[in-house]
C-alpha atoms as a PDB file:
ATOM      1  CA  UNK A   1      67.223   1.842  43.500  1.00  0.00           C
ATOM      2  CA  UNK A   2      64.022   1.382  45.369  1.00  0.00           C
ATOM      3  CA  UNK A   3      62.583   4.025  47.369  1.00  0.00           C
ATOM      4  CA  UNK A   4      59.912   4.205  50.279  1.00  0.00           C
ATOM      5  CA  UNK A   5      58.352   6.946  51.255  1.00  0.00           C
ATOM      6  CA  UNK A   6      56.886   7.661  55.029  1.00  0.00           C
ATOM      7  CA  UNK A   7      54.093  10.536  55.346  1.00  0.00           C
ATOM      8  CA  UNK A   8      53.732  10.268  59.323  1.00  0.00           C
ATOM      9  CA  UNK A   9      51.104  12.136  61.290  1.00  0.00           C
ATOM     10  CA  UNK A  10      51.628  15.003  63.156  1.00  0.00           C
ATOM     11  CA  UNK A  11      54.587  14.450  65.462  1.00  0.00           C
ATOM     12  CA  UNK A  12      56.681  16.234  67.553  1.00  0.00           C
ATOM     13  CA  UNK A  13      59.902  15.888  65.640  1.00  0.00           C
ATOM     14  CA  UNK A  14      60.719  14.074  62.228  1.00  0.00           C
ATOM     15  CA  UNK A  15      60.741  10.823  63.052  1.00  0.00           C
ATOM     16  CA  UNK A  16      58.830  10.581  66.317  1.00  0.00           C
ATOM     17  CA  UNK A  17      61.174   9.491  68.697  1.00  0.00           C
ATOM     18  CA  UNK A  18      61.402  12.236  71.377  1.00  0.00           C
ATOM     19  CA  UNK A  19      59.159  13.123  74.020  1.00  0.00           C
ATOM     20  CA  UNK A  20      58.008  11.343  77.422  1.00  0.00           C
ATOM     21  CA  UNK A  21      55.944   8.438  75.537  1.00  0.00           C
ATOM     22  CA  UNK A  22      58.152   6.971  72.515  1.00  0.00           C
ATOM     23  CA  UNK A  23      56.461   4.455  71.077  1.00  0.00           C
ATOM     24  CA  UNK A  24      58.592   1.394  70.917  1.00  0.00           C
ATOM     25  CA  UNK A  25      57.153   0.810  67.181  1.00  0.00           C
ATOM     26  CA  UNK A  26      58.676   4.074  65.969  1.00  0.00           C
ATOM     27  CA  UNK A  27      61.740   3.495  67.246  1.00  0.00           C
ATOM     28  CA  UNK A  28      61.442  -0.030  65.422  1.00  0.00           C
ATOM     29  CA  UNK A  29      60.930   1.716  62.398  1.00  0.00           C
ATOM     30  CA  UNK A  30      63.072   4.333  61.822  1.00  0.00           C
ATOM     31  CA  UNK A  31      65.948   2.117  62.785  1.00  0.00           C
ATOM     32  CA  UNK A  32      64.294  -0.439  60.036  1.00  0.00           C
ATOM     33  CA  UNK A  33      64.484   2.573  57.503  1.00  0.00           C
ATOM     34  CA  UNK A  34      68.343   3.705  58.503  1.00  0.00           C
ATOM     35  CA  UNK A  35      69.655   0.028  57.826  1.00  0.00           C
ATOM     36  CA  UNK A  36      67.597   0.188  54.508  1.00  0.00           C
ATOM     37  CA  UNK A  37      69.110   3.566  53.555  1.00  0.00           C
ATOM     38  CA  UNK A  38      72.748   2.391  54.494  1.00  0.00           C
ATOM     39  CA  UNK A  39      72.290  -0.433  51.765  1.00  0.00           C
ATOM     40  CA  UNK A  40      71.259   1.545  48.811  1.00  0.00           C
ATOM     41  CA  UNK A  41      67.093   2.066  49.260  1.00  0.00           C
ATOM     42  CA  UNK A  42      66.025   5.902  49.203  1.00  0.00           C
ATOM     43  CA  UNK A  43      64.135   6.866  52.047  1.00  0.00           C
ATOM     44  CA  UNK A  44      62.055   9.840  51.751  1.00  0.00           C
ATOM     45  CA  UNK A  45      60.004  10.735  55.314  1.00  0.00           C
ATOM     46  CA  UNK A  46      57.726  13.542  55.392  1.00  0.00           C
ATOM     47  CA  UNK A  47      56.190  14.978  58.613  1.00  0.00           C
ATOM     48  CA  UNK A  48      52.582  16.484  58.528  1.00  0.00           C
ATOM     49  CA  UNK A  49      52.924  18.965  61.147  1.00  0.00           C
ATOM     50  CA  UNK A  50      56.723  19.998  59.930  1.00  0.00           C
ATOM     51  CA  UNK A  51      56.259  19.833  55.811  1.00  0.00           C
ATOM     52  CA  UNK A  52      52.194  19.968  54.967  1.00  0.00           C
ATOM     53  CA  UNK A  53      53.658  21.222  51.413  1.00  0.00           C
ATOM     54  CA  UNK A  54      54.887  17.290  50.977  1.00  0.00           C
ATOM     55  CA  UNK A  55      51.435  16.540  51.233  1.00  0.00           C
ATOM     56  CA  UNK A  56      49.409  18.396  49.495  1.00  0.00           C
ATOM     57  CA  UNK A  57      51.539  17.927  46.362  1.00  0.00           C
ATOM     58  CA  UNK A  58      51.477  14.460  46.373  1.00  0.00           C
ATOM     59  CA  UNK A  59      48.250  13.672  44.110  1.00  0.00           C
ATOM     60  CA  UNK A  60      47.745  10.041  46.346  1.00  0.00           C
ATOM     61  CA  UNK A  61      48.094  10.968  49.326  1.00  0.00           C
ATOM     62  CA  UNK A  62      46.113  14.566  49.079  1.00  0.00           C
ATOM     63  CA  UNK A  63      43.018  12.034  47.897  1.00  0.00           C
ATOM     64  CA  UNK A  64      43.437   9.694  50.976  1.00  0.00           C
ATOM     65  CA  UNK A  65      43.625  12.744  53.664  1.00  0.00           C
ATOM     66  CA  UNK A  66      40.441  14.341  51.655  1.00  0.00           C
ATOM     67  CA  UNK A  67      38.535  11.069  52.007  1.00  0.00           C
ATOM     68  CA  UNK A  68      39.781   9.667  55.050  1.00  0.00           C
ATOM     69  CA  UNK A  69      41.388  12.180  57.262  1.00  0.00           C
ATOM     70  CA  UNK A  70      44.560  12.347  59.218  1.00  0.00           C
ATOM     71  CA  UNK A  71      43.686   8.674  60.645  1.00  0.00           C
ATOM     72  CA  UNK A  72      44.796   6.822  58.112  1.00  0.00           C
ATOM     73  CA  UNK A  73      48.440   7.814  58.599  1.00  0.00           C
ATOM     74  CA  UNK A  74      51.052   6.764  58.279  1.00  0.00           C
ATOM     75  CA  UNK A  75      50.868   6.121  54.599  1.00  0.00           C
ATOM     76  CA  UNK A  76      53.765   4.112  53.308  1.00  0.00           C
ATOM     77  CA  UNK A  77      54.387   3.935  49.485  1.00  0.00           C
ATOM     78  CA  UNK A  78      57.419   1.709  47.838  1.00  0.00           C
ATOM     79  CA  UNK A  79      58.156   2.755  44.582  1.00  0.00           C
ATOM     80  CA  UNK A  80      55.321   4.867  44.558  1.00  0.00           C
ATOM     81  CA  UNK A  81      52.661   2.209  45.485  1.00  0.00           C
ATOM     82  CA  UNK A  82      50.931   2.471  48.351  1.00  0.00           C
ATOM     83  CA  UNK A  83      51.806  -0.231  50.922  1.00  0.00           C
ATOM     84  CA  UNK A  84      50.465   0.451  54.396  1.00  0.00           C
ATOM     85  CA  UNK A  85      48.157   2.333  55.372  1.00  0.00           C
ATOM     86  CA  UNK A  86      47.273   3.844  59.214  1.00  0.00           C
ATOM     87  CA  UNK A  87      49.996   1.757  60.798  1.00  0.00           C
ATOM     88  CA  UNK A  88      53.794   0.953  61.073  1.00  0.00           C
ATOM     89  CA  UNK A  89      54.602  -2.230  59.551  1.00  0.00           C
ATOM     90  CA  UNK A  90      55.087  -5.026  62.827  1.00  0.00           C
ATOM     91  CA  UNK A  91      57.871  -6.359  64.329  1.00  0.00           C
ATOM     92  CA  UNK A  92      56.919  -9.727  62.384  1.00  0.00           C
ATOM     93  CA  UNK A  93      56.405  -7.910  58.801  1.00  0.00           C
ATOM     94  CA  UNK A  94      59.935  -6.242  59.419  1.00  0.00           C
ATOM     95  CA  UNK A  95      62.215  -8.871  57.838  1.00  0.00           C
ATOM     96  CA  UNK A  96      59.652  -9.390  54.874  1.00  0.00           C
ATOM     97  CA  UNK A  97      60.686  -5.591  53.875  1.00  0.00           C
ATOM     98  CA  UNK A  98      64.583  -6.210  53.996  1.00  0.00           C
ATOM     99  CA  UNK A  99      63.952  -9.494  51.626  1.00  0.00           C
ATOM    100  CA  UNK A 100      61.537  -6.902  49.719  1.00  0.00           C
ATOM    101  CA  UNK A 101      64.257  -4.256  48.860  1.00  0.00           C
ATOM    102  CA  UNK A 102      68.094  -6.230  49.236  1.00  0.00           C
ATOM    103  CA  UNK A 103      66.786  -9.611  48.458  1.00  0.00           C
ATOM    104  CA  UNK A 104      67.751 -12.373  50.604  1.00  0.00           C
ATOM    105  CA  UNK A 105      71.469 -11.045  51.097  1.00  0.00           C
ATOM    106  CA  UNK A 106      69.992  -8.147  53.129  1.00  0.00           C
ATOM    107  CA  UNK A 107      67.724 -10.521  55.253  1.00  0.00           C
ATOM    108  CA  UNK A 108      69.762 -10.803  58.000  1.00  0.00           C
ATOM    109  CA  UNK A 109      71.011  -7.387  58.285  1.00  0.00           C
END
């Protein structure tokens, strides 16, 4: 089973949809990451200002924050590898990351 794991800035809630001024990426993304979890990937998304603990006891990520600070957030790992970095994946990169964990079956979910 592949997993991704999402450590988001600070945010107002857990995924970052509420509030007057949702950003039309995160509401990209999170519905990205509920069709992924439907077919089989675990999705594990972690919320600096809600669960710092998720953090700080993740070796990689506690070494990016100490170097670089909260701006490089997001940090997205698959499998444990870091694959973004300071940015939600686009609206063109999106299909690339169904092929990535269903294969081509899940490519036009």
């Amino acid at each position: 089973m592949k997993t991704i794991q999402v450590y988001d800035p600070p945010m107002c809630c857990s995924t970052g949809i509420c509030g007057p001024d949702i950003d039309p990426d995160l509401v990209n993304f999170a519905a990205m990451l509920s069709q992924l979890g439907a077919h089989q990937v675990k999705i594990e998304r972690y919320n600096l200002g809600q669960q710092p603990m998720a953090f700080a006891q993740n070796e990689a990520v506690k070494a990016i924050l100490e170097k670089e600070g909260t701006e490089a957030l997001p940090l997205i790992f698959w499998d444990g590898e870091l694959h973004l970095q300071g940015r939600y994946p686009t609206k063109a990169e999106r299909p690339a990351w169904f092929i990535a964990a269903l294969g081509t079956k899940g490519a036009a979910s």
